[in-house]
C-alpha atoms as a PDB file:
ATOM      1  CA  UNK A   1      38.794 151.290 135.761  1.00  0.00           C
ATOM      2  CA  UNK A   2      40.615 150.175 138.521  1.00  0.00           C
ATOM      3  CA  UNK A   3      38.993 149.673 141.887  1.00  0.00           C
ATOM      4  CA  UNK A   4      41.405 149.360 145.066  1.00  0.00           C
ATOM      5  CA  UNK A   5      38.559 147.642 147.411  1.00  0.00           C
ATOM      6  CA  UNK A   6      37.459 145.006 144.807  1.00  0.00           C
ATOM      7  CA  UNK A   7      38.980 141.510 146.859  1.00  0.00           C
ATOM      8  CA  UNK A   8      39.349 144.495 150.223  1.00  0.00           C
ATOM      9  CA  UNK A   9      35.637 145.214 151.707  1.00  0.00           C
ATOM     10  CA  UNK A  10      37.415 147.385 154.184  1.00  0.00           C
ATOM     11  CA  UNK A  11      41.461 148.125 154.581  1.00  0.00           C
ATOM     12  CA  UNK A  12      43.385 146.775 157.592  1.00  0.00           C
ATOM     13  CA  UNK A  13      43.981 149.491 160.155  1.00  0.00           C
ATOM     14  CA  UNK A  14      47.527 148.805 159.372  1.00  0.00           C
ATOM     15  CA  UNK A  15      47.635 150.014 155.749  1.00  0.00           C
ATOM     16  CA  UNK A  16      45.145 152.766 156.744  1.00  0.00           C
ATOM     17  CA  UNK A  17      47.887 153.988 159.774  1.00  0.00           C
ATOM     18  CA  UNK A  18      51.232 153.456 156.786  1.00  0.00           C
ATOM     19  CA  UNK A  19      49.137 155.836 154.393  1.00  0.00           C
ATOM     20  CA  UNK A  20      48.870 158.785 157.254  1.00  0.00           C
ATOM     21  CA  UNK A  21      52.319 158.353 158.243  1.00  0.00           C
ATOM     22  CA  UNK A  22      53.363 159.579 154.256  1.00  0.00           C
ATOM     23  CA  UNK A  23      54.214 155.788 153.554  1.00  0.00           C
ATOM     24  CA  UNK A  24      56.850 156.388 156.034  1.00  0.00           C
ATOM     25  CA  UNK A  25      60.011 153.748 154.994  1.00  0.00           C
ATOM     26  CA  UNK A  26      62.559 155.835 156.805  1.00  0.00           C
ATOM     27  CA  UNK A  27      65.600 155.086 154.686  1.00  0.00           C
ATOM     28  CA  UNK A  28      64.592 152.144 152.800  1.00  0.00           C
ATOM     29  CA  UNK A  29      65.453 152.320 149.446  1.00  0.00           C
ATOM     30  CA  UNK A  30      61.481 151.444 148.340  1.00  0.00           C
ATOM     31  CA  UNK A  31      59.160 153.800 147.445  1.00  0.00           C
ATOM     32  CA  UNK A  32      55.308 152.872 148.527  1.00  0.00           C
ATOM     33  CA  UNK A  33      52.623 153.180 146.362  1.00  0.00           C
ATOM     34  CA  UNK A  34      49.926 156.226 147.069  1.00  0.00           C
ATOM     35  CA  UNK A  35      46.725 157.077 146.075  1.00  0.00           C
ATOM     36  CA  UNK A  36      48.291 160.499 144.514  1.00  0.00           C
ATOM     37  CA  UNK A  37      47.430 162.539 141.302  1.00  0.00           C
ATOM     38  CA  UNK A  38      48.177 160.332 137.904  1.00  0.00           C
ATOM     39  CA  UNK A  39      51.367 160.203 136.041  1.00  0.00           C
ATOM     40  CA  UNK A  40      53.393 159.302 139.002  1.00  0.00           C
ATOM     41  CA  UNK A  41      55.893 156.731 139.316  1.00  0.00           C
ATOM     42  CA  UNK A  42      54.148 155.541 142.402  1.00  0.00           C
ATOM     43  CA  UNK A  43      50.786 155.928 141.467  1.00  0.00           C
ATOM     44  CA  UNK A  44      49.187 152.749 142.669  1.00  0.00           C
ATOM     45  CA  UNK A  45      46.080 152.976 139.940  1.00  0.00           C
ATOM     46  CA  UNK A  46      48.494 152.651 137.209  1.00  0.00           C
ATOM     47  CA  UNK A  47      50.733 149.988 139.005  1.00  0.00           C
ATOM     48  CA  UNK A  48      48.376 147.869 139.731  1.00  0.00           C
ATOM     49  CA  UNK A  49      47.188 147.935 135.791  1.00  0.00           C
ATOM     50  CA  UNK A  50      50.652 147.153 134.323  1.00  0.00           C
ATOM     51  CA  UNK A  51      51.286 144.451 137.636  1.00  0.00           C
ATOM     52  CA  UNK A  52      48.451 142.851 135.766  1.00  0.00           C
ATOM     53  CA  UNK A  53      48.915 143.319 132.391  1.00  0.00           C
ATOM     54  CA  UNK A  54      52.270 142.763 131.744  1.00  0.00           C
ATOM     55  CA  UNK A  55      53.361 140.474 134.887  1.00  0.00           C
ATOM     56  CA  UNK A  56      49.799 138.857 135.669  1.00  0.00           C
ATOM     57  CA  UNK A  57      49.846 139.970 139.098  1.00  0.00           C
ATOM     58  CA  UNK A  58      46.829 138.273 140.992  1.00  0.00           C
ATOM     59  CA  UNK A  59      43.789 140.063 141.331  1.00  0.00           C
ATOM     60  CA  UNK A  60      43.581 138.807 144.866  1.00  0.00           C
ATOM     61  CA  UNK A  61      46.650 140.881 146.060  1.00  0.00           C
ATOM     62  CA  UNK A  62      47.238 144.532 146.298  1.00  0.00           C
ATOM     63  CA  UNK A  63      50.501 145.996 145.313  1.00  0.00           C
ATOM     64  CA  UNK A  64      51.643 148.477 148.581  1.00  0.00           C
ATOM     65  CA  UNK A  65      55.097 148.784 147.046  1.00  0.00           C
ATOM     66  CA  UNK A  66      56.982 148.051 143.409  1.00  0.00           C
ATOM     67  CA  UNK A  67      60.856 147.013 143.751  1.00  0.00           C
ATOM     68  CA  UNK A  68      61.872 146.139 140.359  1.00  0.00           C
ATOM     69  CA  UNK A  69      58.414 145.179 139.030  1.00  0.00           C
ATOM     70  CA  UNK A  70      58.328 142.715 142.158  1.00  0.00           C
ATOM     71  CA  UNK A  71      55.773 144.045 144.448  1.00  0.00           C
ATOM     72  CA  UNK A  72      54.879 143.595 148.149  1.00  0.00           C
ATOM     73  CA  UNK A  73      51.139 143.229 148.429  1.00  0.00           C
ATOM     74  CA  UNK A  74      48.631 142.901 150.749  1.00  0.00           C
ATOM     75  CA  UNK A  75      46.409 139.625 150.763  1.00  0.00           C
ATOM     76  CA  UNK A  76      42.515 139.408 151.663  1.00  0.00           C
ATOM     77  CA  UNK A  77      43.891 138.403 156.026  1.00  0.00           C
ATOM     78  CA  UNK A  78      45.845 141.614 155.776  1.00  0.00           C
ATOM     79  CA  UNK A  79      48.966 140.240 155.530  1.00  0.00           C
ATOM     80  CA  UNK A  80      52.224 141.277 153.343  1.00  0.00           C
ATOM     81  CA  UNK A  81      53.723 139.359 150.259  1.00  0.00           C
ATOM     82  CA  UNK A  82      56.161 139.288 148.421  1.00  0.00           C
ATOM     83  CA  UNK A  83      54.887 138.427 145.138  1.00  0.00           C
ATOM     84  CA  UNK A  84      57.583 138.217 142.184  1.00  0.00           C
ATOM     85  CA  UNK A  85      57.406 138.540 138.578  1.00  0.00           C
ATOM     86  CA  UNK A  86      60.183 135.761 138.384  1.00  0.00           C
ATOM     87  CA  UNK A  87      58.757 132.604 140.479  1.00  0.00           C
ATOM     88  CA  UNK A  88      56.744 131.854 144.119  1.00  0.00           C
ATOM     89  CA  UNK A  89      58.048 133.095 147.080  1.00  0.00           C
ATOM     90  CA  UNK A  90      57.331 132.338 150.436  1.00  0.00           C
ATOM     91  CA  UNK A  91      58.466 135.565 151.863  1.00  0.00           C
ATOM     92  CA  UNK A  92      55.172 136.846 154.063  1.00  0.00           C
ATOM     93  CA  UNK A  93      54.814 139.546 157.206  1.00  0.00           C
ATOM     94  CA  UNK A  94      51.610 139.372 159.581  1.00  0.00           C
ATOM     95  CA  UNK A  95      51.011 142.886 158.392  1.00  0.00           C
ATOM     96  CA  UNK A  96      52.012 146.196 157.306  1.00  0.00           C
ATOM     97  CA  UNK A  97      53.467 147.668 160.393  1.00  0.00           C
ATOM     98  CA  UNK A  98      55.689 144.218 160.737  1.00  0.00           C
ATOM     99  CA  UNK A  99      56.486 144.538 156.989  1.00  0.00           C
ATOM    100  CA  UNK A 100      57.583 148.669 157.516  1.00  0.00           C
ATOM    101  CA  UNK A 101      59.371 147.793 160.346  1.00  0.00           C
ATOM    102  CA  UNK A 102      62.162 144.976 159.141  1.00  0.00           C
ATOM    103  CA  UNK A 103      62.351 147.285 155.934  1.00  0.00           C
ATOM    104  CA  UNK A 104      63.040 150.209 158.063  1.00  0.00           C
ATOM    105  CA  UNK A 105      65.766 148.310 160.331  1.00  0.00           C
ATOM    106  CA  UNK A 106      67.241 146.365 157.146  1.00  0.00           C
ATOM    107  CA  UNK A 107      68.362 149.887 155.636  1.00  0.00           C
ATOM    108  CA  UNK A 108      69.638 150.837 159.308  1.00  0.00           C
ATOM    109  CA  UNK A 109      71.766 147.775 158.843  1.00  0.00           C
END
């Protein structure tokens, strides 16, 4: 079984505000992953499994959104990754209202 909190002893008011706005991305063209009902596309129990079964995702980051089995994530400090299946990246927001915001402008753009 899956556990969200394992690495998170508590969620960063950040993530906690994203989730009641609906995982609000105005017009991005991401979908977030939710805590919904199972056999979803965005369901972010089963995500996070194949993240780490098939693309040995680090247990140490939670998956907040899936772009082409790349995932933004949130780290243990509460910031936002992006963590890719192909290589490192250094690409990194101070948190999820930073992250939600450039996305949100970049589709503006």
């Amino acid at each position: 079984m899956i556990r969200l909190c394992s690495p998170f002893p508590r969620f960063h008011c950040e993530y906690i505000h994203f989730i009641k706005s609906g995982y609000d991305l105005g017009d991005a063209p991401l979908e977030a992953l939710e805590i919904c009902n199972p056999q979803s596309h965005v369901d972010i129990y089963e995500v996070i499994a194949d993240a780490r079964k098939y693309y040995q995702l680090p247990e140490e980051l939670l998956p907040i959104c899936e772009d082409n089995s790349d995932y933004y994530c949130l780290n243990k400090l509460g910031e936002v990754i992006f963590w890719s299946h192909n290589g490192v990246t250094d690409e990194k927001w101070q948190n999820v209202a930073v992250w939600r915001n450039q996305m949100i402008t970049e589709a503006i753009e």
